[in-house]
Protein backbone atom coordinates (compact mmCIF):
# COMPACT_ATOMS: atom_id res chain seq x y z
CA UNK A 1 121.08 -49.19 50.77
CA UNK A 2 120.69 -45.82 48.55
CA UNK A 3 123.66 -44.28 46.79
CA UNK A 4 125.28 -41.50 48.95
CA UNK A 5 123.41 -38.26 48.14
CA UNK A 6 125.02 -36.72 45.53
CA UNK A 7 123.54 -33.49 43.97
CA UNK A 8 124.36 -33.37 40.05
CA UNK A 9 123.78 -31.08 37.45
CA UNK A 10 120.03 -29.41 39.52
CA UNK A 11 119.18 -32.47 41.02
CA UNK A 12 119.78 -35.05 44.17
CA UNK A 13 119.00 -38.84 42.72
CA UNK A 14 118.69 -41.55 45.23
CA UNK A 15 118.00 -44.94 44.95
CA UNK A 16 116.62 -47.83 46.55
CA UNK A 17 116.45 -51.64 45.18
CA UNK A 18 114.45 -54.27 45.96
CA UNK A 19 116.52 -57.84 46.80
CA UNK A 20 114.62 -60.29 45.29
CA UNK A 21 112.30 -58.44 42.05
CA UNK A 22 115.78 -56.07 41.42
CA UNK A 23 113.20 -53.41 41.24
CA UNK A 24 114.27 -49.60 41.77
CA UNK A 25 112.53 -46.90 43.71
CA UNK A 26 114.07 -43.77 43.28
CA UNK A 27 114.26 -40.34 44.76
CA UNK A 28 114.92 -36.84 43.19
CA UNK A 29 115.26 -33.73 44.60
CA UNK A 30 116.02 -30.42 43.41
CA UNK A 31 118.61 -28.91 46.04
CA UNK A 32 119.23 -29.84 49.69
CA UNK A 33 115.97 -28.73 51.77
CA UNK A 34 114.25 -28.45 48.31
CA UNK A 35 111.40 -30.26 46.58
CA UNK A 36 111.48 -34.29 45.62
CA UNK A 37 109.35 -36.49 44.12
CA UNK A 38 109.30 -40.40 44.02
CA UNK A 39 109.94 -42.11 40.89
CA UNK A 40 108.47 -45.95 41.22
CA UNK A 41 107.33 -47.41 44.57
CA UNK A 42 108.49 -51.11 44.15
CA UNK A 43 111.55 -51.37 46.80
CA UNK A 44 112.08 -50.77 50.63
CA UNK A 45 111.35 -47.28 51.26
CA UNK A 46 113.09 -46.41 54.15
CA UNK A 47 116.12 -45.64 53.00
CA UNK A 48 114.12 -43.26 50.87
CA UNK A 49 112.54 -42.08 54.04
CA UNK A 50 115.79 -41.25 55.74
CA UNK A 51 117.33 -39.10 53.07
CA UNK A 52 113.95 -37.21 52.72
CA UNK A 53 114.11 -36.28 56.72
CA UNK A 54 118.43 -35.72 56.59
CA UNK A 55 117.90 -33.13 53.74
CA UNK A 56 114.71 -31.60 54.20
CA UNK A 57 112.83 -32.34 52.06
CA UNK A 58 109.43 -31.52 50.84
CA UNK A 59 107.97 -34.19 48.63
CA UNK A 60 105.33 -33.35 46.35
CA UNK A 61 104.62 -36.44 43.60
CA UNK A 62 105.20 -40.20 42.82
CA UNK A 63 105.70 -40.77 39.23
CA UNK A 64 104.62 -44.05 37.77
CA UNK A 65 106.28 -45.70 35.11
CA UNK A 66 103.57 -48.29 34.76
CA UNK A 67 101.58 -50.27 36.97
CA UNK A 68 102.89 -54.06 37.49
CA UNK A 69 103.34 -54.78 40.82
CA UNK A 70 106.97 -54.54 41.08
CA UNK A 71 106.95 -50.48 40.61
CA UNK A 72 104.25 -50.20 42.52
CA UNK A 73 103.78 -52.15 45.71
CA UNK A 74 104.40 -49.00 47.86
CA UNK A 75 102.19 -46.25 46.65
CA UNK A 76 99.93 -46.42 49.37
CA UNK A 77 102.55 -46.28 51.82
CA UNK A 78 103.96 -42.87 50.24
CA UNK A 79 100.35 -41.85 50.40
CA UNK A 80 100.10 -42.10 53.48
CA UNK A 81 103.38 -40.90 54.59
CA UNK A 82 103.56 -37.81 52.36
CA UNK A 83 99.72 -37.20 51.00
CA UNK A 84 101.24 -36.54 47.56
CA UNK A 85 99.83 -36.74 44.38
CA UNK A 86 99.98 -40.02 41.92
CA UNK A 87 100.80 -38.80 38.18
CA UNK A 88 101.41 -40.27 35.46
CA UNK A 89 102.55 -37.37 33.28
CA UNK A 90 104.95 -34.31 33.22
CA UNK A 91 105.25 -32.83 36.38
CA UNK A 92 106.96 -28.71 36.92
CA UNK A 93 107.94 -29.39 41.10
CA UNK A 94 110.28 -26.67 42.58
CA UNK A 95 113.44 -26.59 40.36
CA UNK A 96 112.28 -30.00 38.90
CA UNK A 97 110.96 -29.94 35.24
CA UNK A 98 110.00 -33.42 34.63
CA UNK A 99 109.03 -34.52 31.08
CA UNK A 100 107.16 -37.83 30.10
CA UNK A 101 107.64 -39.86 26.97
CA UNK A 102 105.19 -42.68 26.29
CA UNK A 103 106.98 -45.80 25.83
CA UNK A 104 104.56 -48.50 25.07
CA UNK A 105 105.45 -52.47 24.19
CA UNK A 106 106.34 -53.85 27.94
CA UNK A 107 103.07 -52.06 28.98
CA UNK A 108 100.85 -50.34 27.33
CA UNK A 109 100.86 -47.77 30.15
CA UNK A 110 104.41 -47.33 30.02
CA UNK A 111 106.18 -44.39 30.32
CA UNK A 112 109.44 -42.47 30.47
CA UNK A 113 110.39 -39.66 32.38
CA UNK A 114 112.99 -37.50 31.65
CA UNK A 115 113.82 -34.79 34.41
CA UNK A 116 115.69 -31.52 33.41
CA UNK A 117 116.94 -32.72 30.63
CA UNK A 118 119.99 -34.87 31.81
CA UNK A 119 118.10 -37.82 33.51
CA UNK A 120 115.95 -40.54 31.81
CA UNK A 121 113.95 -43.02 34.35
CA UNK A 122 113.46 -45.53 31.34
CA UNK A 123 111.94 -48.06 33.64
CA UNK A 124 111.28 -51.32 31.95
CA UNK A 125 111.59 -50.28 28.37
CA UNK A 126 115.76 -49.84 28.26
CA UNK A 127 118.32 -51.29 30.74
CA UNK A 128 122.12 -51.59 30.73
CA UNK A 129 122.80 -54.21 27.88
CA UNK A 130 118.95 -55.17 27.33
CA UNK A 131 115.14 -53.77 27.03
CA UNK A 132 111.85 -55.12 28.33
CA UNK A 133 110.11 -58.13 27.43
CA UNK A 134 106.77 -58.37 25.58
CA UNK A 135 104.92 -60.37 22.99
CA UNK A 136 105.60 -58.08 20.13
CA UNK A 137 109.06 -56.41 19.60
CA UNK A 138 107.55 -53.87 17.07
CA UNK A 139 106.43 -51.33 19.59
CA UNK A 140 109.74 -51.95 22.04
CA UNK A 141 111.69 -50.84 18.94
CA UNK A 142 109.87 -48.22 18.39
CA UNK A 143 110.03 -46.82 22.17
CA UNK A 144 113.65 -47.35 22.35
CA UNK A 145 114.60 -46.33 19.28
CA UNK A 146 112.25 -43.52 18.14
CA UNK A 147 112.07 -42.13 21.26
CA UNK A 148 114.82 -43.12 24.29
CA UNK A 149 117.39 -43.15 21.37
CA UNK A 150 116.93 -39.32 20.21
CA UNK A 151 118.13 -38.11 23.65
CA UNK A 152 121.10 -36.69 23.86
CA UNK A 153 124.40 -39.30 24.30
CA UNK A 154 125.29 -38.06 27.96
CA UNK A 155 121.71 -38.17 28.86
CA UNK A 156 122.10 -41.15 32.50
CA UNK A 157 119.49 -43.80 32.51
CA UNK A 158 117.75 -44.78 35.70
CA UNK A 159 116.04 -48.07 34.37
CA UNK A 160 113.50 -50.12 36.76
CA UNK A 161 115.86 -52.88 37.65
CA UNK A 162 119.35 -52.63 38.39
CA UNK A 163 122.48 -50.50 37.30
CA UNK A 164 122.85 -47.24 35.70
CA UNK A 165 123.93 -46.14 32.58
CA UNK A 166 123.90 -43.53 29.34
CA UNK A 167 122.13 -43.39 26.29
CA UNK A 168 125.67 -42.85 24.70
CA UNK A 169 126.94 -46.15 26.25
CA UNK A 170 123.15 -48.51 25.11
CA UNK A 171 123.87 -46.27 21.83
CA UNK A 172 127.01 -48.06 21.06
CA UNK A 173 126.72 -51.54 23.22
CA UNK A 174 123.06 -52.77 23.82
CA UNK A 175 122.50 -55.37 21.34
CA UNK A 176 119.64 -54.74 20.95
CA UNK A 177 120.14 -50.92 19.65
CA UNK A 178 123.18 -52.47 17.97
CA UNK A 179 120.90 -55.22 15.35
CA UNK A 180 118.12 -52.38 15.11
CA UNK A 181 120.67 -49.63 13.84
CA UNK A 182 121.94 -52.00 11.44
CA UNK A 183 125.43 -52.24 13.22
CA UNK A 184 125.22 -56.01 14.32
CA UNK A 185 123.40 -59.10 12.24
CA UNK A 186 121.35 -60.98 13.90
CA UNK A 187 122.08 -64.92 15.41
CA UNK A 188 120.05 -66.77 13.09
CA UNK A 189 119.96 -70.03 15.49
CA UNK A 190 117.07 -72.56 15.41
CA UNK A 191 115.57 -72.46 18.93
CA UNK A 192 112.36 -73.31 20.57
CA UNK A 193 110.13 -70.97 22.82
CA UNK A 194 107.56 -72.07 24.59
CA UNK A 195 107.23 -75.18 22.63
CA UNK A 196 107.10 -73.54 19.76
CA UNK A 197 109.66 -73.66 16.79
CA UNK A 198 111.72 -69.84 16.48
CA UNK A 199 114.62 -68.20 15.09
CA UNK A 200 116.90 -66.28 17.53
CA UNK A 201 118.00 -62.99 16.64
CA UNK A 202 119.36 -61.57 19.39
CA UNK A 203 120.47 -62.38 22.80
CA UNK A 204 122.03 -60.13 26.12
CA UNK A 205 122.52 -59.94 28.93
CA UNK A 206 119.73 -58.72 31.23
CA UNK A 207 119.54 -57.74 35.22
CA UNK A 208 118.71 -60.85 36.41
CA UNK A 209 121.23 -62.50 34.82
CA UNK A 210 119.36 -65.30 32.87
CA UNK A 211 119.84 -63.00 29.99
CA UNK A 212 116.78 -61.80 26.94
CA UNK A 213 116.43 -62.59 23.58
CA UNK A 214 114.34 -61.70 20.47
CA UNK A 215 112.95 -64.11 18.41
CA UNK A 216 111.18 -64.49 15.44
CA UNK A 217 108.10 -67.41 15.13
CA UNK A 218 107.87 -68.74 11.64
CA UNK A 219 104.84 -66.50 11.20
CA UNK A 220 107.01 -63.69 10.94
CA UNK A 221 105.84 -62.45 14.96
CA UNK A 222 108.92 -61.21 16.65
CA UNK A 223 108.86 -61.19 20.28
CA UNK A 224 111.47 -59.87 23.04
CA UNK A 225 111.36 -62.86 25.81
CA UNK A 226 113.69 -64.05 29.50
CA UNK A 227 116.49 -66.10 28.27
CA UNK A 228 114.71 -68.60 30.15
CA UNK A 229 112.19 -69.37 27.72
CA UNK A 230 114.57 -69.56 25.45
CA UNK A 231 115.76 -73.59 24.63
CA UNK A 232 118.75 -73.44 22.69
């Protein structure tokens, strides 16, 4: 089920999650009987549906993050429901002023959106405690860091999977922000990946609870990979 609609600072956020993938659709809205927009497709819509009729709202966009199946396996079905627009940019909708950041390194389509100025959708990029996976940690760093990490502390973060949280809170607790600021060393434990030989550097927890880790191959790679993978 979505959160209760709750209208913060401008805007109405409501989301819905998908039970197996932990993938979040999410709804925003500018005031009650006001303009919305989708953010992500890739969970049961209905709720979705509901709170659009019970407020009154007009919806004018979906907003993709980035295309793997998970964040996307209901476009067409807002498509045809709504005959709105599929962006993937900034977006000015009603009282909505919607900015996007590109965040490459879980997919190089990948993007951020940040909507006036006190909500980040950071997708698969930055979570509560984690960031996305990919074969090269160099351009995650960079996303996170360089980009998700100059927002202001109080700034919440909608991420693609599972719960909430700030960029104040990642700031001080994700270990992952922690090792790249310099405020935590890294593990240093001989592991293997894959079936190959690695160094792990850092490990968290992560929304599906089998936790993520960045490693680094003896070719110097360093790569941001599902605790899974991960023999320790």
């Amino acid at each position: 089920d979505p959160f209760p609609a709750v209208y913060g600072p401008g805007v109405l956020i409501e989301r819905s999650m998908h039970r197996e993938w932990l993938s979040n659709a999410y709804l925003l809205a500018d005031e009650p009987g006001g303009t919305a927009v989708f953010v992500d497709s890739g969970a049961p819509l209905e709720p979705l549906h509901d709170v659009v009729e019970r407020e009154g709202l007009t919806v004018t966009h979906l907003l993709t993050t980035h295309s793997h199946h998970d964040h996307v396996a209901g476009d067409e079905e807002l498509v045809e429901r709504y005959g709105l627009q599929i962006v993937k940019g900034a977006v000015e909708a009603g009282g909505l002023s919607i900015q996007a950041l590109e965040t490459p390194g879980h997919a190089d389509d990948h993007l951020a959106f940040v909507a006036n100025e006190t909500v980040a959708f950071t997708a698969d990029v930055l979570f509560k405690d984690a960031v996305g996976g990919g074969p090269d940690a160099a351009p995650i760093r960079a996303s996170v860091m360089d980009v998700l990490m100059t927002l202001p502390p109080e700034v919440r973060v909608l991420p693609g999977h599972t719960d909430e949280t700030t960029i104040g809170r990642e700031w001080e607790e994700n270990p992952f922000v922690r090792y790249w600021r310099g405020d935590a060393r890294s593990i240093d434990e001989r592991v293997r990946v894959g079936g190959e030989d690695a160094t792990l550097l850092v490990w968290s927890p992560d929304y599906d609870g089998k936790g993520k880790a960045m490693v680094r191959f003896p070719d110097g790679r360093e790569a941001i990979v599902g605790g899974s993978r991960v023999e320790r």
